[in-house]
PDB file of N, CA and C in Angstrom:
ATOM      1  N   UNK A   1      15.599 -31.044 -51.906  1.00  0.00           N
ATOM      2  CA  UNK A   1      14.547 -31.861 -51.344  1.00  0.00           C
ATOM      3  C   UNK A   1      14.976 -32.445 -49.995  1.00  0.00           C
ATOM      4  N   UNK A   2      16.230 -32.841 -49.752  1.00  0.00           N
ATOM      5  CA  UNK A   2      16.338 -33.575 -48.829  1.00  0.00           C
ATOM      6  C   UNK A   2      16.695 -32.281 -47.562  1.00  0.00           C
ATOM      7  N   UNK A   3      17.231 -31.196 -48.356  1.00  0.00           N
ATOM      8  CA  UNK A   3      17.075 -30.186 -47.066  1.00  0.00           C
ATOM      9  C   UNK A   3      15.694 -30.101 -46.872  1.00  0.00           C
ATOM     10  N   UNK A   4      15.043 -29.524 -47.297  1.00  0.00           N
ATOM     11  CA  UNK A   4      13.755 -29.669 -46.711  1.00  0.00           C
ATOM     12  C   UNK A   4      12.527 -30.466 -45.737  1.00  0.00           C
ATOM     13  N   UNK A   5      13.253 -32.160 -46.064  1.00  0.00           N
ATOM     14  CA  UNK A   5      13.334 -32.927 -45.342  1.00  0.00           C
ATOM     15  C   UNK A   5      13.739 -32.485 -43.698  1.00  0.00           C
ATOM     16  N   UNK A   6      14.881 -32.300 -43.813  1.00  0.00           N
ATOM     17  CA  UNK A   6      15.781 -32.767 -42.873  1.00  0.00           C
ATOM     18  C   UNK A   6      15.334 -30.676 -41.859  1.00  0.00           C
ATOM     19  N   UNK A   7      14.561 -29.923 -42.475  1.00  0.00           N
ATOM     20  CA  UNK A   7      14.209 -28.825 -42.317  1.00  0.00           C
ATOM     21  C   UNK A   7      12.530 -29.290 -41.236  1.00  0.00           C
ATOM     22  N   UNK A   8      12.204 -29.774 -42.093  1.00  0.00           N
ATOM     23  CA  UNK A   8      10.673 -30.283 -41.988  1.00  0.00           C
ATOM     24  C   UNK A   8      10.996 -31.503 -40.488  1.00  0.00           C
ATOM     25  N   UNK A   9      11.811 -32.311 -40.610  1.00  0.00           N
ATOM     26  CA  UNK A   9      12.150 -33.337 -39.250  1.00  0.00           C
ATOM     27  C   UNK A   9      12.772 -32.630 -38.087  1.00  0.00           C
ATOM     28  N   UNK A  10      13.142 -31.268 -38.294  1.00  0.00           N
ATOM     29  CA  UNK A  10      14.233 -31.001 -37.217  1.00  0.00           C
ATOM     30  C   UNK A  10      13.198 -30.122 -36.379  1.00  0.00           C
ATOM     31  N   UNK A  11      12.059 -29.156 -37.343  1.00  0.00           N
ATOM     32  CA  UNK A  11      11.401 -28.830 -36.467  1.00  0.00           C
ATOM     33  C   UNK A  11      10.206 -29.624 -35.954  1.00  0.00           C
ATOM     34  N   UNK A  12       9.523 -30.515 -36.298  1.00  0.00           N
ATOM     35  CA  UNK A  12       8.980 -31.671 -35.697  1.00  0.00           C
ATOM     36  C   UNK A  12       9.620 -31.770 -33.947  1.00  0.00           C
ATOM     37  N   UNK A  13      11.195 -32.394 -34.158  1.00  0.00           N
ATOM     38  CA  UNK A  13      11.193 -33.030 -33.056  1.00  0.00           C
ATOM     39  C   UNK A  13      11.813 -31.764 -32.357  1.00  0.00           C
ATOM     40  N   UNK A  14      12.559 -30.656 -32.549  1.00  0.00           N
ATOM     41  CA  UNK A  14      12.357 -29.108 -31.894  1.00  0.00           C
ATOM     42  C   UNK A  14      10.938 -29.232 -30.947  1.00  0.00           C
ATOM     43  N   UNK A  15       9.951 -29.326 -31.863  1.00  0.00           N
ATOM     44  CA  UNK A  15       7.882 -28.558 -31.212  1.00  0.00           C
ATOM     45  C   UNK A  15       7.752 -30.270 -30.093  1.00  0.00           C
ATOM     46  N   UNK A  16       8.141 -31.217 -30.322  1.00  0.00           N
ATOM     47  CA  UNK A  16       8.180 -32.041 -29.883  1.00  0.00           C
ATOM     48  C   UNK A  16       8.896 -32.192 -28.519  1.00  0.00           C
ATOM     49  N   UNK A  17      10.390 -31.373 -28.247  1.00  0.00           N
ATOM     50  CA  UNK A  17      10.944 -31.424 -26.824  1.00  0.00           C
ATOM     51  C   UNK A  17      10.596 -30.147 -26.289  1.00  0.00           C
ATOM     52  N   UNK A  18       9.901 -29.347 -26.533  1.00  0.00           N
ATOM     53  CA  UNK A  18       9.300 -28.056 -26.539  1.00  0.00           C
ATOM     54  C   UNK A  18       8.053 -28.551 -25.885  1.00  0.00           C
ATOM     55  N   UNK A  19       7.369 -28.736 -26.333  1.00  0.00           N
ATOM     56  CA  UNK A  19       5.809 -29.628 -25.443  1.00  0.00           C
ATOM     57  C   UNK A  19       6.207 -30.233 -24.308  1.00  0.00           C
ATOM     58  N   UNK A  20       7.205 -31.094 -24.453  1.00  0.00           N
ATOM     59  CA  UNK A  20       7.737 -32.050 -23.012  1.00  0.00           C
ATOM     60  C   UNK A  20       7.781 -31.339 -21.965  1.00  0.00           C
ATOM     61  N   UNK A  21       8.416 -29.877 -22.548  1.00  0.00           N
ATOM     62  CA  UNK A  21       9.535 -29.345 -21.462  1.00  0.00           C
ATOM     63  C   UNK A  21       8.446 -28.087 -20.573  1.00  0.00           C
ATOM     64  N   UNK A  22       7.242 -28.329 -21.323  1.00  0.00           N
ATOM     65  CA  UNK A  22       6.365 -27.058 -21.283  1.00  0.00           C
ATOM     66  C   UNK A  22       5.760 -28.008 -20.308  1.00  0.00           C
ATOM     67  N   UNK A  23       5.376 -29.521 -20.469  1.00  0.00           N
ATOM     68  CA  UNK A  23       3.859 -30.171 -19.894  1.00  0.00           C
ATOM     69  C   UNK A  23       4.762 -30.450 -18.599  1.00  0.00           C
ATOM     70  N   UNK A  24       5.824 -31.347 -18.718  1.00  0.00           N
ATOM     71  CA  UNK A  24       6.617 -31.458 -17.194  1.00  0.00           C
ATOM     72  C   UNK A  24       6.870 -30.445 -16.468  1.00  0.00           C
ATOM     73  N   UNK A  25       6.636 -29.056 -16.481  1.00  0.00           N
ATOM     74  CA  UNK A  25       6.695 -27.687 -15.597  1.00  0.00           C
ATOM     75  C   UNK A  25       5.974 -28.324 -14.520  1.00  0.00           C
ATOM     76  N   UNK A  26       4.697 -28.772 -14.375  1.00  0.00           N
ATOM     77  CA  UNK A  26       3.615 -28.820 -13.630  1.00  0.00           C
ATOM     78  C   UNK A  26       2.974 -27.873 -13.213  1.00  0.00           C
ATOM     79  N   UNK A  27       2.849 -26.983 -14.270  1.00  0.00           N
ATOM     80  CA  UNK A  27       2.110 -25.336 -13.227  1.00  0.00           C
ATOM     81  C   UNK A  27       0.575 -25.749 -13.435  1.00  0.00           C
ATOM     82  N   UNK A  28       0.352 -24.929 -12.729  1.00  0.00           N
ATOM     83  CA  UNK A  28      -1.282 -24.784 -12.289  1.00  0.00           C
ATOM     84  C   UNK A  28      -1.650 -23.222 -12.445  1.00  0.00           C
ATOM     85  N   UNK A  29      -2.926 -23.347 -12.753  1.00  0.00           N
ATOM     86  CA  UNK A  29      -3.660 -22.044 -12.659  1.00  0.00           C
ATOM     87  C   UNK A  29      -3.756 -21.519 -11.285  1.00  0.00           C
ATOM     88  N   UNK A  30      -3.152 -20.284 -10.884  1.00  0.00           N
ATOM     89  CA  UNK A  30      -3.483 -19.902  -9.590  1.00  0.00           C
ATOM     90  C   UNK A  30      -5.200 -18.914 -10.030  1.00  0.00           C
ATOM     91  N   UNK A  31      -5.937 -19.072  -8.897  1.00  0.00           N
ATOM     92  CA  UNK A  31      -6.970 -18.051  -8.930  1.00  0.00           C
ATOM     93  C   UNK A  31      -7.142 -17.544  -7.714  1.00  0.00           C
ATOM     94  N   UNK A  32      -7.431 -16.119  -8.162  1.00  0.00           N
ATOM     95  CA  UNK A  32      -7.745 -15.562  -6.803  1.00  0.00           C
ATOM     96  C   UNK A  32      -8.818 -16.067  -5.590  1.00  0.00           C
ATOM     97  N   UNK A  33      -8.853 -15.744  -4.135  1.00  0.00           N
ATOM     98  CA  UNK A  33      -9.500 -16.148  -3.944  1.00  0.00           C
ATOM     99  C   UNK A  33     -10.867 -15.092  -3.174  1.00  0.00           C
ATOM    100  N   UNK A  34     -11.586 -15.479  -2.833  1.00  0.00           N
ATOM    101  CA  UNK A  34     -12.550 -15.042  -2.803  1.00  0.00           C
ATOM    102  C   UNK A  34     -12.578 -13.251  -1.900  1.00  0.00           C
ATOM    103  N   UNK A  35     -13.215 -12.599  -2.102  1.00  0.00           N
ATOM    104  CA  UNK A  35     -12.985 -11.087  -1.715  1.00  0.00           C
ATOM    105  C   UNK A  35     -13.139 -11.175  -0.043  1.00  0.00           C
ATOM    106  N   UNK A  36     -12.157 -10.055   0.647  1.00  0.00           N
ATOM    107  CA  UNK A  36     -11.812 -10.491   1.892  1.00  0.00           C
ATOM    108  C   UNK A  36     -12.991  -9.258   2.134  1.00  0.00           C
ATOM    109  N   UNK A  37     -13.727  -9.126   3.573  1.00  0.00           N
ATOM    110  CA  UNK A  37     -14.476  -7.804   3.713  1.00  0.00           C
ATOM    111  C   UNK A  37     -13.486  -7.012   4.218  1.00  0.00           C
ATOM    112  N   UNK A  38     -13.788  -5.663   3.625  1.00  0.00           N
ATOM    113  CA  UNK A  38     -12.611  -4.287   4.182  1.00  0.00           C
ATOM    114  C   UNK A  38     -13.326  -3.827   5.494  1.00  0.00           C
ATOM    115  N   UNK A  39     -11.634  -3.769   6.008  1.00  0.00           N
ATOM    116  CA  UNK A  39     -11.910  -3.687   7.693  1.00  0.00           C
ATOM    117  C   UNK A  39     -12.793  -2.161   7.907  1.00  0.00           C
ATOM    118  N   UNK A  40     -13.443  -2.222   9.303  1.00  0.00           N
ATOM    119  CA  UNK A  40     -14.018  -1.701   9.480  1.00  0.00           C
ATOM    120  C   UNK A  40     -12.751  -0.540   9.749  1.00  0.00           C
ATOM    121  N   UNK A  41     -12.726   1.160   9.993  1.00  0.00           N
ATOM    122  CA  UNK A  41     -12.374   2.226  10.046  1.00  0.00           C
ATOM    123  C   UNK A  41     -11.506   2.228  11.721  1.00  0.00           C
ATOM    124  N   UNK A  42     -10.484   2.508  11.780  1.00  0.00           N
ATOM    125  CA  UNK A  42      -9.901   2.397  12.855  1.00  0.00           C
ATOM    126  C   UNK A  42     -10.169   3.624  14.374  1.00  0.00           C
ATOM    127  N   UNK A  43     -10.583   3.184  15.379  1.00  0.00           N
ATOM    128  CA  UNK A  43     -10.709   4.139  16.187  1.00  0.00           C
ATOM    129  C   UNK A  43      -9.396   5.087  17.134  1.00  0.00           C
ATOM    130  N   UNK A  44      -9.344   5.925  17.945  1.00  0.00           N
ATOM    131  CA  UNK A  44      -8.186   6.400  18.667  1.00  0.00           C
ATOM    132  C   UNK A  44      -7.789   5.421  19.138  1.00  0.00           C
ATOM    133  N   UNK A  45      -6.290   5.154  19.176  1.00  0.00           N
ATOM    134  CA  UNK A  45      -5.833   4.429  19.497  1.00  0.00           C
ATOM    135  C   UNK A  45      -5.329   2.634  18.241  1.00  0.00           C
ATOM    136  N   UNK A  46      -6.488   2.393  17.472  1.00  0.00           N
ATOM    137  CA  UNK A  46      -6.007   1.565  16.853  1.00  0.00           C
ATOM    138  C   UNK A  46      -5.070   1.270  15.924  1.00  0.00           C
ATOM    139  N   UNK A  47      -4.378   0.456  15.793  1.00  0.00           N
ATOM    140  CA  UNK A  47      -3.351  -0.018  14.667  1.00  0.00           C
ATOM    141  C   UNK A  47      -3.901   0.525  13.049  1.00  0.00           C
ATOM    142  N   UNK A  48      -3.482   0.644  12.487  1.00  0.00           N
ATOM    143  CA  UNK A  48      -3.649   1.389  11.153  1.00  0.00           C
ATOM    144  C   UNK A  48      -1.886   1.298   9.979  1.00  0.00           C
ATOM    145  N   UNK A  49      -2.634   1.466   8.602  1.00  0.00           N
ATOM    146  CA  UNK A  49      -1.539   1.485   7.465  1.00  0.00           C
ATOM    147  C   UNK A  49      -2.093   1.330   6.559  1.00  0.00           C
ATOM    148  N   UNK A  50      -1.402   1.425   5.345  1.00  0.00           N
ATOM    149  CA  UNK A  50      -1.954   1.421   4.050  1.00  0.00           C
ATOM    150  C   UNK A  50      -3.043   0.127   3.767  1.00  0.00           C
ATOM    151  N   UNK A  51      -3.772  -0.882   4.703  1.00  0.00           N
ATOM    152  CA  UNK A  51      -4.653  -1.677   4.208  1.00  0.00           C
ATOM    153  C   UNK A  51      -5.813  -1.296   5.079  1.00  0.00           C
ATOM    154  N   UNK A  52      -5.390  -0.846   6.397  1.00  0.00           N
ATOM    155  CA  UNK A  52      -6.068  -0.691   7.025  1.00  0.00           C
ATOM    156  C   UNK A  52      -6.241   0.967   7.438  1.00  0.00           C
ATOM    157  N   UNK A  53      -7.405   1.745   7.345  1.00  0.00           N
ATOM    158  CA  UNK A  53      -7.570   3.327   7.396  1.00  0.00           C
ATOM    159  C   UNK A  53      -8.331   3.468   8.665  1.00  0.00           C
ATOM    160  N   UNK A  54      -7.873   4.892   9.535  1.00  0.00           N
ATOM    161  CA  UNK A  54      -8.454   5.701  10.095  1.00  0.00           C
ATOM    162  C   UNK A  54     -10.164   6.008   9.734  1.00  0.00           C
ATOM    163  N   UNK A  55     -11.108   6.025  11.104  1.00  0.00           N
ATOM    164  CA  UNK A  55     -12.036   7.416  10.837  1.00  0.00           C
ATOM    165  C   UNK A  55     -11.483   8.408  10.185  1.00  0.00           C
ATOM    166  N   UNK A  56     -12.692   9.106   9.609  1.00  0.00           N
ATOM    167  CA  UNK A  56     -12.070  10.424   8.919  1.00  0.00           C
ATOM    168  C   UNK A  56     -11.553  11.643   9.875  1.00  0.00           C
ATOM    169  N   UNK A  57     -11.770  11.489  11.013  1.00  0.00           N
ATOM    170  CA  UNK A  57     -11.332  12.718  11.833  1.00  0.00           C
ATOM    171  C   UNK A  57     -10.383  12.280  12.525  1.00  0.00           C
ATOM    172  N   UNK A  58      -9.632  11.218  12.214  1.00  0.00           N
ATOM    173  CA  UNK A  58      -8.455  10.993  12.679  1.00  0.00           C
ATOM    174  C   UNK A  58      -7.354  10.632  11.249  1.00  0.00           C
ATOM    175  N   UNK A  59      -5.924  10.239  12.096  1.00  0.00           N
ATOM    176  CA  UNK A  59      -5.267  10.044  10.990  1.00  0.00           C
ATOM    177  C   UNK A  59      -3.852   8.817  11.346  1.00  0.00           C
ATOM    178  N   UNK A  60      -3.448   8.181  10.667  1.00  0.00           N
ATOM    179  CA  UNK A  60      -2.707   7.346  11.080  1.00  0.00           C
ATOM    180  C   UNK A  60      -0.946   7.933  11.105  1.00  0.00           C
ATOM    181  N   UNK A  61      -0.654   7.681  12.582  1.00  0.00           N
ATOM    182  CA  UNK A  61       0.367   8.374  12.528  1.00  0.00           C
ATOM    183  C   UNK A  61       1.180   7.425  13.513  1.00  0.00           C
ATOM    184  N   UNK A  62       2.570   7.534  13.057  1.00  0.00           N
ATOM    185  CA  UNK A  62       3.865   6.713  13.758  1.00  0.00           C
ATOM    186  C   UNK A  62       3.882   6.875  15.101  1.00  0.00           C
ATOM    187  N   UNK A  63       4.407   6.110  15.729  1.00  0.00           N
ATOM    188  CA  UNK A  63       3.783   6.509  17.342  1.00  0.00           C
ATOM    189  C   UNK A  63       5.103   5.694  18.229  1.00  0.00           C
ATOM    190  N   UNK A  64       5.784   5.920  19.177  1.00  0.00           N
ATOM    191  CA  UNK A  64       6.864   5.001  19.473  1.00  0.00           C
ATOM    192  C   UNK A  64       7.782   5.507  19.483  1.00  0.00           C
ATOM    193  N   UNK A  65       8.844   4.911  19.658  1.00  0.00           N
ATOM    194  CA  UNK A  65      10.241   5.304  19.625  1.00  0.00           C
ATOM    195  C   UNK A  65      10.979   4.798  18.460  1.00  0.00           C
ATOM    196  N   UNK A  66      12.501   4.373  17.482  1.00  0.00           N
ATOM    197  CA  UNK A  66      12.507   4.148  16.341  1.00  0.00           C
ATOM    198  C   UNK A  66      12.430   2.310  16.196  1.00  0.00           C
ATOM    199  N   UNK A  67      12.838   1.714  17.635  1.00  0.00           N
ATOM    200  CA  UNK A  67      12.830   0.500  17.724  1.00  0.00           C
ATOM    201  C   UNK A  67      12.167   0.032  17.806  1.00  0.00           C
ATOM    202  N   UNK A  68      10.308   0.188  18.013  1.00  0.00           N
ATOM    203  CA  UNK A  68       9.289  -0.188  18.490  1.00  0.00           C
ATOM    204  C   UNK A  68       7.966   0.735  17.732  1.00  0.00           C
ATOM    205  N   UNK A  69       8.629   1.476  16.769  1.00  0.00           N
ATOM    206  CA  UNK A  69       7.417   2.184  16.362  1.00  0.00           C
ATOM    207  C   UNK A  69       6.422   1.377  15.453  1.00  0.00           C
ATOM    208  N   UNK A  70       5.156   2.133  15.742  1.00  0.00           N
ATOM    209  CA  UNK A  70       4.098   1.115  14.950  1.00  0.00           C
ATOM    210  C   UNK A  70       3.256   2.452  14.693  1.00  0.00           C
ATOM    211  N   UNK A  71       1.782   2.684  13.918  1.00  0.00           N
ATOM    212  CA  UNK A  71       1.061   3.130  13.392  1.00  0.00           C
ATOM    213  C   UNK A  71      -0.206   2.922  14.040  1.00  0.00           C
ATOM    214  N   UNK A  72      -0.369   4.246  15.266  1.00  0.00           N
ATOM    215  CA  UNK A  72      -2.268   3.952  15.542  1.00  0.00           C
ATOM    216  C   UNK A  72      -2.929   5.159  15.076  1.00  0.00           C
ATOM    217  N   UNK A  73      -3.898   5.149  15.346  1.00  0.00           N
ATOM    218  CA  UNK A  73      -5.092   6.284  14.834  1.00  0.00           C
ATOM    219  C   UNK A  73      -5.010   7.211  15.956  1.00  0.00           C
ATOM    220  N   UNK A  74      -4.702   8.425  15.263  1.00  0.00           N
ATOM    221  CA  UNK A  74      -4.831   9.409  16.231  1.00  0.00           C
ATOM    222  C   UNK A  74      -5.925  10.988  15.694  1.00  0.00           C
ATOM    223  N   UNK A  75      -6.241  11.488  16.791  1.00  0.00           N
ATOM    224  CA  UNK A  75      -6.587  12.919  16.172  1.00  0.00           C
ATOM    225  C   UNK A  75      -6.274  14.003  15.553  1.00  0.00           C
ATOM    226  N   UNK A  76      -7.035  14.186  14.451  1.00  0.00           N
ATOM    227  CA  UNK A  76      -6.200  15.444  13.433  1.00  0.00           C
ATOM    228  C   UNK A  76      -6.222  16.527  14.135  1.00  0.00           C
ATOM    229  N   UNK A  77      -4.933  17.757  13.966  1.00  0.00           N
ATOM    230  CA  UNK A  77      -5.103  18.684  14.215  1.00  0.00           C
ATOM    231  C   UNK A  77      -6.432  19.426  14.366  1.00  0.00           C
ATOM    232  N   UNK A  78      -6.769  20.350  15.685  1.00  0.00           N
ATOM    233  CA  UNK A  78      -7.675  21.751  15.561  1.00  0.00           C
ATOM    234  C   UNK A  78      -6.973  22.881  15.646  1.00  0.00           C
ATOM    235  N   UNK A  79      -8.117  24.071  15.307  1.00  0.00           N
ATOM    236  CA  UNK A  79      -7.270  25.104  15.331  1.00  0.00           C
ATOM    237  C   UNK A  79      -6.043  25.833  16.392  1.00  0.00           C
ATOM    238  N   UNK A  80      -4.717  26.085  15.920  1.00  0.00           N
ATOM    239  CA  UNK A  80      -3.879  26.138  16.984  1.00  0.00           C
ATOM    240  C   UNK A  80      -3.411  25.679  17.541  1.00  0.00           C
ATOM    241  N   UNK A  81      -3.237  23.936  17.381  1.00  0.00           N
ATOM    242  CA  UNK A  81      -2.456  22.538  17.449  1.00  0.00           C
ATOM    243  C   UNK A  81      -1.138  22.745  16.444  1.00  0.00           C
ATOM    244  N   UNK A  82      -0.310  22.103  16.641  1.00  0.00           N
ATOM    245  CA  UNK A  82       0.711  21.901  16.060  1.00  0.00           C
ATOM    246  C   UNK A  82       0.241  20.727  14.892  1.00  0.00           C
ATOM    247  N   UNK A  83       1.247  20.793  13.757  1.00  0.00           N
ATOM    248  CA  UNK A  83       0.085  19.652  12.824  1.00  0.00           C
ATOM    249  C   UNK A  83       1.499  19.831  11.532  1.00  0.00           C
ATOM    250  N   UNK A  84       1.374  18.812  10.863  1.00  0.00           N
ATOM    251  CA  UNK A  84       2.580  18.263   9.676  1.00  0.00           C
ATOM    252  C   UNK A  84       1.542  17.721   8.592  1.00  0.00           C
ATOM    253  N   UNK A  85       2.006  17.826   7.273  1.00  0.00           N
ATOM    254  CA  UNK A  85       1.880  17.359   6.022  1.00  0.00           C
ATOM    255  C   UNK A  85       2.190  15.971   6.012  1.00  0.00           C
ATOM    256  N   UNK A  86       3.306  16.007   6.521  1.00  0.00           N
ATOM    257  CA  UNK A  86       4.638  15.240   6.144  1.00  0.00           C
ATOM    258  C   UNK A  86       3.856  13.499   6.574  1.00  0.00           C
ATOM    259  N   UNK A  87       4.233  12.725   4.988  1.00  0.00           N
ATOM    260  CA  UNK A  87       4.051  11.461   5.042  1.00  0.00           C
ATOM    261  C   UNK A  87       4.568  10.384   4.904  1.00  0.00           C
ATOM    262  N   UNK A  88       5.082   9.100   5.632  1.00  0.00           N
ATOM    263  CA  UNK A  88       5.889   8.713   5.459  1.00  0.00           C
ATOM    264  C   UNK A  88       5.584   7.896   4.556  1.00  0.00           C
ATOM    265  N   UNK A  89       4.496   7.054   3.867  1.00  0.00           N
ATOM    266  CA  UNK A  89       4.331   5.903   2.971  1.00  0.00           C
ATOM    267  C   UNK A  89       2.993   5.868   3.505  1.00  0.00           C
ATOM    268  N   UNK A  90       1.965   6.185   2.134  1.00  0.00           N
ATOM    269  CA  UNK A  90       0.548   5.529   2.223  1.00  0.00           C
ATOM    270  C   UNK A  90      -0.430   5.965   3.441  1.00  0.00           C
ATOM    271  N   UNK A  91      -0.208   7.062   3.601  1.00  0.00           N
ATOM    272  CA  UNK A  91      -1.279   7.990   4.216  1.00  0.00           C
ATOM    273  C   UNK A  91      -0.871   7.802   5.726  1.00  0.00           C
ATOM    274  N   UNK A  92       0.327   7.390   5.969  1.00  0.00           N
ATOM    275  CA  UNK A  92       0.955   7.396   7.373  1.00  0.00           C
ATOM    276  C   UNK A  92       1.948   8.100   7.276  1.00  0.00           C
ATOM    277  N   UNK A  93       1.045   9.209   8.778  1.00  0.00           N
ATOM    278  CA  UNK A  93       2.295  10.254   9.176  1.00  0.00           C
ATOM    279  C   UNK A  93       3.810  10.006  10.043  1.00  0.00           C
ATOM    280  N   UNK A  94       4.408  10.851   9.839  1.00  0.00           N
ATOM    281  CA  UNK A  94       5.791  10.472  11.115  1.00  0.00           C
ATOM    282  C   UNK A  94       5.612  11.191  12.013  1.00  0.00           C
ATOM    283  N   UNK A  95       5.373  12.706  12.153  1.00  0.00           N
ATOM    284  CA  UNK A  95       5.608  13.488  13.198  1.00  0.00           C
ATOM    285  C   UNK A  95       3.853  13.839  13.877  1.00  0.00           C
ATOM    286  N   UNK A  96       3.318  14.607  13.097  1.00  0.00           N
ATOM    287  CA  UNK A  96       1.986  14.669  13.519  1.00  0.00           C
ATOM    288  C   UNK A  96       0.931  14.628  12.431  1.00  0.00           C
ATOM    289  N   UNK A  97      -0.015  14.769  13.250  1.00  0.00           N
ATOM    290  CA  UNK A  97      -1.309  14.591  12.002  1.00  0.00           C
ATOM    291  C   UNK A  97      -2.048  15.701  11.251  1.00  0.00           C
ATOM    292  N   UNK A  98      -2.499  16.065   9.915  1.00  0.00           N
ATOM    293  CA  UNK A  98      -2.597  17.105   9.225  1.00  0.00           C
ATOM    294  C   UNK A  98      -3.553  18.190  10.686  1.00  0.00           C
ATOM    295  N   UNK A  99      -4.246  18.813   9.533  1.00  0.00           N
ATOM    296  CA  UNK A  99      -5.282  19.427  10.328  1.00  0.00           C
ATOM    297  C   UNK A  99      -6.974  19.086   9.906  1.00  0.00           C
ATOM    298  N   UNK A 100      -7.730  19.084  11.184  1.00  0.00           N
ATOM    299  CA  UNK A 100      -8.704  18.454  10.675  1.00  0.00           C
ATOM    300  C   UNK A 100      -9.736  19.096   9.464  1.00  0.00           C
ATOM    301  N   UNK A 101      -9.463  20.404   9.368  1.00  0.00           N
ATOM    302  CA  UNK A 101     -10.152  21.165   8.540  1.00  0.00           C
ATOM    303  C   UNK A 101      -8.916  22.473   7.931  1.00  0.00           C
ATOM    304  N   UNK A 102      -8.827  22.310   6.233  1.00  0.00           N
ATOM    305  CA  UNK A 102      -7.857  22.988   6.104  1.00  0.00           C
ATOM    306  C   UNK A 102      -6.505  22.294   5.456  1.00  0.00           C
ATOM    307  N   UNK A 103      -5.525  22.751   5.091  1.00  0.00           N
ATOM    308  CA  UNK A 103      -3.925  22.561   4.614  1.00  0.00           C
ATOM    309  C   UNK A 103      -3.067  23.203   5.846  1.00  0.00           C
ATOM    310  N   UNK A 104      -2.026  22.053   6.427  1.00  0.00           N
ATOM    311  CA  UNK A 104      -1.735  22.468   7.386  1.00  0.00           C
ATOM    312  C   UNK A 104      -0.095  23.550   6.945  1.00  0.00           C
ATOM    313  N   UNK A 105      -0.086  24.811   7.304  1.00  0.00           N
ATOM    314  CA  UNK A 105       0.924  25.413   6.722  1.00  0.00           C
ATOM    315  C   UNK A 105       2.355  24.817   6.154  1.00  0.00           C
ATOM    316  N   UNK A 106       3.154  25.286   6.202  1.00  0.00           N
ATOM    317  CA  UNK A 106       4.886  24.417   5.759  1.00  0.00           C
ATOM    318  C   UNK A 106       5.762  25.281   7.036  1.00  0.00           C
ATOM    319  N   UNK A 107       6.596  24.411   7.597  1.00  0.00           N
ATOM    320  CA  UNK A 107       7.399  24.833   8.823  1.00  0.00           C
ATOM    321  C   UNK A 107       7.238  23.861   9.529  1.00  0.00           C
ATOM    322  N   UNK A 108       8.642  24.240  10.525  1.00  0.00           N
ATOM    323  CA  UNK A 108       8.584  23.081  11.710  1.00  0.00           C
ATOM    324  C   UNK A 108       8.164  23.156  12.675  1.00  0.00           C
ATOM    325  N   UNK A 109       7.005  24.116  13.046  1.00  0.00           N
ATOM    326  CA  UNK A 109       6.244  24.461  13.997  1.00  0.00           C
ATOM    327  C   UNK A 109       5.112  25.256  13.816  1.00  0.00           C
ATOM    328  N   UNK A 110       4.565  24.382  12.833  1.00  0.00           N
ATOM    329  CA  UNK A 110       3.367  24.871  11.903  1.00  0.00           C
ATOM    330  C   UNK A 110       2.496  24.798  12.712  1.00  0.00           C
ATOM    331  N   UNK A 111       1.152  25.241  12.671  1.00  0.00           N
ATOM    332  CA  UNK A 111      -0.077  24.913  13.262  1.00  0.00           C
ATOM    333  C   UNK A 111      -1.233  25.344  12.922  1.00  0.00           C
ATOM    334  N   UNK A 112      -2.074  24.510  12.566  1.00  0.00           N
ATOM    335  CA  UNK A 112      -3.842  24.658  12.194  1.00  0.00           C
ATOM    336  C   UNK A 112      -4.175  25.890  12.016  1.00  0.00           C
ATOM    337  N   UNK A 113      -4.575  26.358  11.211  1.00  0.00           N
ATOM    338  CA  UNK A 113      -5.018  27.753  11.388  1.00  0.00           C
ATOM    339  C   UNK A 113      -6.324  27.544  11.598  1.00  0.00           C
ATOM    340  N   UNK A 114      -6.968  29.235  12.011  1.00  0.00           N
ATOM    341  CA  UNK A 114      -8.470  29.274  12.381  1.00  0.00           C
ATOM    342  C   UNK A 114      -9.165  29.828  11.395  1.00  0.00           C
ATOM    343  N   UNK A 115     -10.301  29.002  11.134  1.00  0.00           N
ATOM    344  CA  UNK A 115     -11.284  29.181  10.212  1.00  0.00           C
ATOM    345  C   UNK A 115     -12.314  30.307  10.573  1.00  0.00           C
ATOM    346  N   UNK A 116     -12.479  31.641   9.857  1.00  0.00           N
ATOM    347  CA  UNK A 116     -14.421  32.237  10.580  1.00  0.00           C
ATOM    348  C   UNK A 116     -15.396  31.549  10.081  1.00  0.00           C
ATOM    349  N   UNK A 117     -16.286  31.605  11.414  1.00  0.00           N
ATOM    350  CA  UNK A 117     -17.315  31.104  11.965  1.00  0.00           C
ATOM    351  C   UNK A 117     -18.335  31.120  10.498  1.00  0.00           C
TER     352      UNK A 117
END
C-alpha cells in the first residue's frame, strides 16, 4: 500500500514539473503568412533561379565569371547552335541552354538538331 502511495505521489509531482517545464518554454504558434503573388516570367536578360523562372523560350543559365557569376534568362538553343543538358541545381544551366525544340544531343560540342518542316 504504501508503495503505491509513494508510486501514485511520485508521478503526480513528475506530470507536475513536466507542465512547468513545458508552459515556461514560451513558444508560440508560428503561422504562415499570407500567399506571396508568383513573379511574373523572366525576360532576356533577367535574374532568374529556382523561385524565380524564365519565359518558356528561354532558359536560366549561369552567366559571369566564377567570382561574380549570377543566373539571367537567356535564349534556348535553335537549330545548329551549340546547346547543353547539363544542370546545375533547379532548372539552372552552367554552360548553355537546352534546345528550344527537341533533346539536345550528349557531347561537348553538341548542337540543336534540325527538325523537317
Amino acid at each position: 500500500m504504501k508503495t503505491d502511495f509513494a508510486v501514485l505521489a511520485l508521478s503526480f509531482v513528475v506530470a507536475s514539473l513536466l507542465a512547468d517545464v513545458i508552459s515556461s518554454q514560451g513558444q508560440q504558434p508560428v503561422l504562415p503568412g499570407p500567399p506571396r503573388p508568383t513573379p511574373s516570367p523572366g525576360r532576356v536578360g533577367d535574374p532568374c533561379g529556382p523561385y524565380r523562372r524564365c519565359l518558356g523560350h528561354l532558359c536560366c543559365l549561369l552567366t559571369g565569371n566564377k567570382k561574380s557569376a549570377r543566373a539571367t534568362c537567356q535564349p534556348k538553343g535553335e537549330p545548329g547552335e551549340k546547346c547543353s543538358e547539363e544542370q546545375v541545381k533547379g532548372g539552372t544551366y552552367s554552360s548553355r541552354c537546352p534546345c528550344r525544340i527537341g533533346w539536345c544531343p550528349s557531347g561537348q560540342d553538341a548542337r540543336c538538331p534540325y527538325w523537317p518542316n
